[in-house]
Every structure is written in C-alpha cells, then in structure tokens.
C-alpha atoms as a PDB file:
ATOM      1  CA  UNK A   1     109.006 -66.251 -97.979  1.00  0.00           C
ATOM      2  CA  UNK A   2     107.489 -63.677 -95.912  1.00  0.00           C
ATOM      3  CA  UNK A   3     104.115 -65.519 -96.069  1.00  0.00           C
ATOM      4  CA  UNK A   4     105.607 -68.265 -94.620  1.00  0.00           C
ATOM      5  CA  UNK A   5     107.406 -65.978 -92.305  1.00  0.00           C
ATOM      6  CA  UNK A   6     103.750 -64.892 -91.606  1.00  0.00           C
ATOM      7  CA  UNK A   7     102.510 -68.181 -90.570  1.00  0.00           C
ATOM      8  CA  UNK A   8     104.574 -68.857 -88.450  1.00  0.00           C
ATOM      9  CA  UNK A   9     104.569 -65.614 -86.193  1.00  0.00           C
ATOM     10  CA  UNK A  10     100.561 -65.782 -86.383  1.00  0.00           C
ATOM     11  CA  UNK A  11     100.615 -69.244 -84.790  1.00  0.00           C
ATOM     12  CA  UNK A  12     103.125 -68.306 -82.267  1.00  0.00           C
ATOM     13  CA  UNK A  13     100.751 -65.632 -81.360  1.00  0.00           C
ATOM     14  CA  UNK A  14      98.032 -67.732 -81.559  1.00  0.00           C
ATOM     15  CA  UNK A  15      99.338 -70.118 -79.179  1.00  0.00           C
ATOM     16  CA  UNK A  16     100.274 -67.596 -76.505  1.00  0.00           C
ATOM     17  CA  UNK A  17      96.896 -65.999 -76.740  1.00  0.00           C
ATOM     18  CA  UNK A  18      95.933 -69.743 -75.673  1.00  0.00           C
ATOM     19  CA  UNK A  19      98.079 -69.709 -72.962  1.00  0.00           C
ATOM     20  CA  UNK A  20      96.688 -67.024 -71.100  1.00  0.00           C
ATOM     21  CA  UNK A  21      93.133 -68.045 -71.511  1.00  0.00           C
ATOM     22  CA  UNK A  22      91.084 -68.030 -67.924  1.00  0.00           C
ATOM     23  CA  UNK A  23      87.277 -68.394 -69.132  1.00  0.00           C
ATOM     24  CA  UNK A  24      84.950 -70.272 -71.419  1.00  0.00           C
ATOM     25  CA  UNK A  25      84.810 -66.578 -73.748  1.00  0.00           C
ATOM     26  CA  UNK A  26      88.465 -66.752 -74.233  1.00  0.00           C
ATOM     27  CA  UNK A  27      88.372 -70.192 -75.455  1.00  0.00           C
ATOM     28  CA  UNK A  28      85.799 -69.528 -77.995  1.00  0.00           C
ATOM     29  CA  UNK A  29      87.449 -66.706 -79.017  1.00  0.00           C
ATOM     30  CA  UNK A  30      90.715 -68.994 -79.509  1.00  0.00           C
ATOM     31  CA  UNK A  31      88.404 -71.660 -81.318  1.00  0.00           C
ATOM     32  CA  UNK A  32      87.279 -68.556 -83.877  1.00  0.00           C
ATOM     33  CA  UNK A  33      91.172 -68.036 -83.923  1.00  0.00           C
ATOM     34  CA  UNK A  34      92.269 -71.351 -84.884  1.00  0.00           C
ATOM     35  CA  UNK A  35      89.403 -71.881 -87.433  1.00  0.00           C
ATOM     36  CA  UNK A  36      90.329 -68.415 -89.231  1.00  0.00           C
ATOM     37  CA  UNK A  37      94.332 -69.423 -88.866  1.00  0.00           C
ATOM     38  CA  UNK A  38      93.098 -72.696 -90.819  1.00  0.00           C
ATOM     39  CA  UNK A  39      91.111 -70.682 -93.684  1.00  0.00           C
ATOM     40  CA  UNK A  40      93.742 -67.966 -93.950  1.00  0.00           C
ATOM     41  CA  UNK A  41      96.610 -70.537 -94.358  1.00  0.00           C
ATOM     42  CA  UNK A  42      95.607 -73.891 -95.459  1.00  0.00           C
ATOM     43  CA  UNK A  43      97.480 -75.226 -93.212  1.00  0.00           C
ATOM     44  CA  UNK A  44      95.439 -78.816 -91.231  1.00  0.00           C
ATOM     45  CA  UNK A  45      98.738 -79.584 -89.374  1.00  0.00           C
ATOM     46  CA  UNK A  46      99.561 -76.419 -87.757  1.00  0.00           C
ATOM     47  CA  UNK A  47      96.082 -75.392 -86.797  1.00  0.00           C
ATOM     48  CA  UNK A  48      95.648 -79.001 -85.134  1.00  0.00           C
ATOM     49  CA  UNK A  49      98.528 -78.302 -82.872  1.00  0.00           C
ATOM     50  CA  UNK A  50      96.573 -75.008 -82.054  1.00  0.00           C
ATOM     51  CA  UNK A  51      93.901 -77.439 -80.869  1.00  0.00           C
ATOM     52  CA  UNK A  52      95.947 -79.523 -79.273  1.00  0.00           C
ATOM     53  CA  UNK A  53      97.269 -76.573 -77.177  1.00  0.00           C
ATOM     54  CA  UNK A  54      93.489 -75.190 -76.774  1.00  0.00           C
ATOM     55  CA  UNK A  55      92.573 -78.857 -75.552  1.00  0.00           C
ATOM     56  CA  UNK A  56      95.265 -79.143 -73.049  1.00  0.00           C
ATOM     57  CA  UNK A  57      94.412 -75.127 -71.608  1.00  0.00           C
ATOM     58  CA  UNK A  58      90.495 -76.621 -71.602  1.00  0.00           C
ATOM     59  CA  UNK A  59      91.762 -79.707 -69.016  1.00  0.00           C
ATOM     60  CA  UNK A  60      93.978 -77.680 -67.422  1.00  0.00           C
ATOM     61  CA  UNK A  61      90.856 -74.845 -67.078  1.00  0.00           C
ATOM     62  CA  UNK A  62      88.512 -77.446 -65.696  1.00  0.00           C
ATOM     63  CA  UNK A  63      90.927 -78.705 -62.744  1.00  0.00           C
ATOM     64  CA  UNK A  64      91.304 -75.415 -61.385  1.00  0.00           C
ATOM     65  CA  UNK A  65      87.305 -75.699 -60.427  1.00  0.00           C
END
C-alpha cells in the first residue's frame, strides 16, 4: 500500500514541478523526471499523462515568445 501511496504523491509532485517550468533546462530536467518516474514504477499510463502535462507547458512555453 504505501508504494502505491508512493506513486501517487511522486507524480503529483512531478506534475507541479511541470507546472512551474519557465525554460528549455527545466523541461529537460522534467523529461529526466518522467523517464526515471517510468523506470522506478512501471507504470506507461501515469508517466504518459506526465508527458501530456510536459507537452501542454512546452505549447504553452512557446506562445509566451
């Protein structure tokens, strides 16, 4: 249970460290984050949402220019 418990506290963390991202070294670093999420957990579905988040920060990123 707590590993599950686990999971789902790292990708809420995960996804607001995604929400504040402001420059092309904090999304890397979020990529890095979501790839290690994905190895730690086995877990394809969650760690796509990540991206899914990262993707829409990225869009949202390149309007502001």
């Amino acid at each position: 249970m707590a590993i599950e418990e686990d999971r789902y506290n790292t990708w809420f963390w995960v996804s607001k460290i995604i929400a504040s991202c402001k420059n092309i070294h904090h999304i890397n670093a979020c990529e890095n984050l979501i790839e290690s999420y994905k190895i730690m957990y086995n877990d394809q579905i969650l760690a796509s949402k990540l991206c899914d988040e990262l993707d829409f920060k990225i869009q949202e990123l390149i309007k502001l220019k």
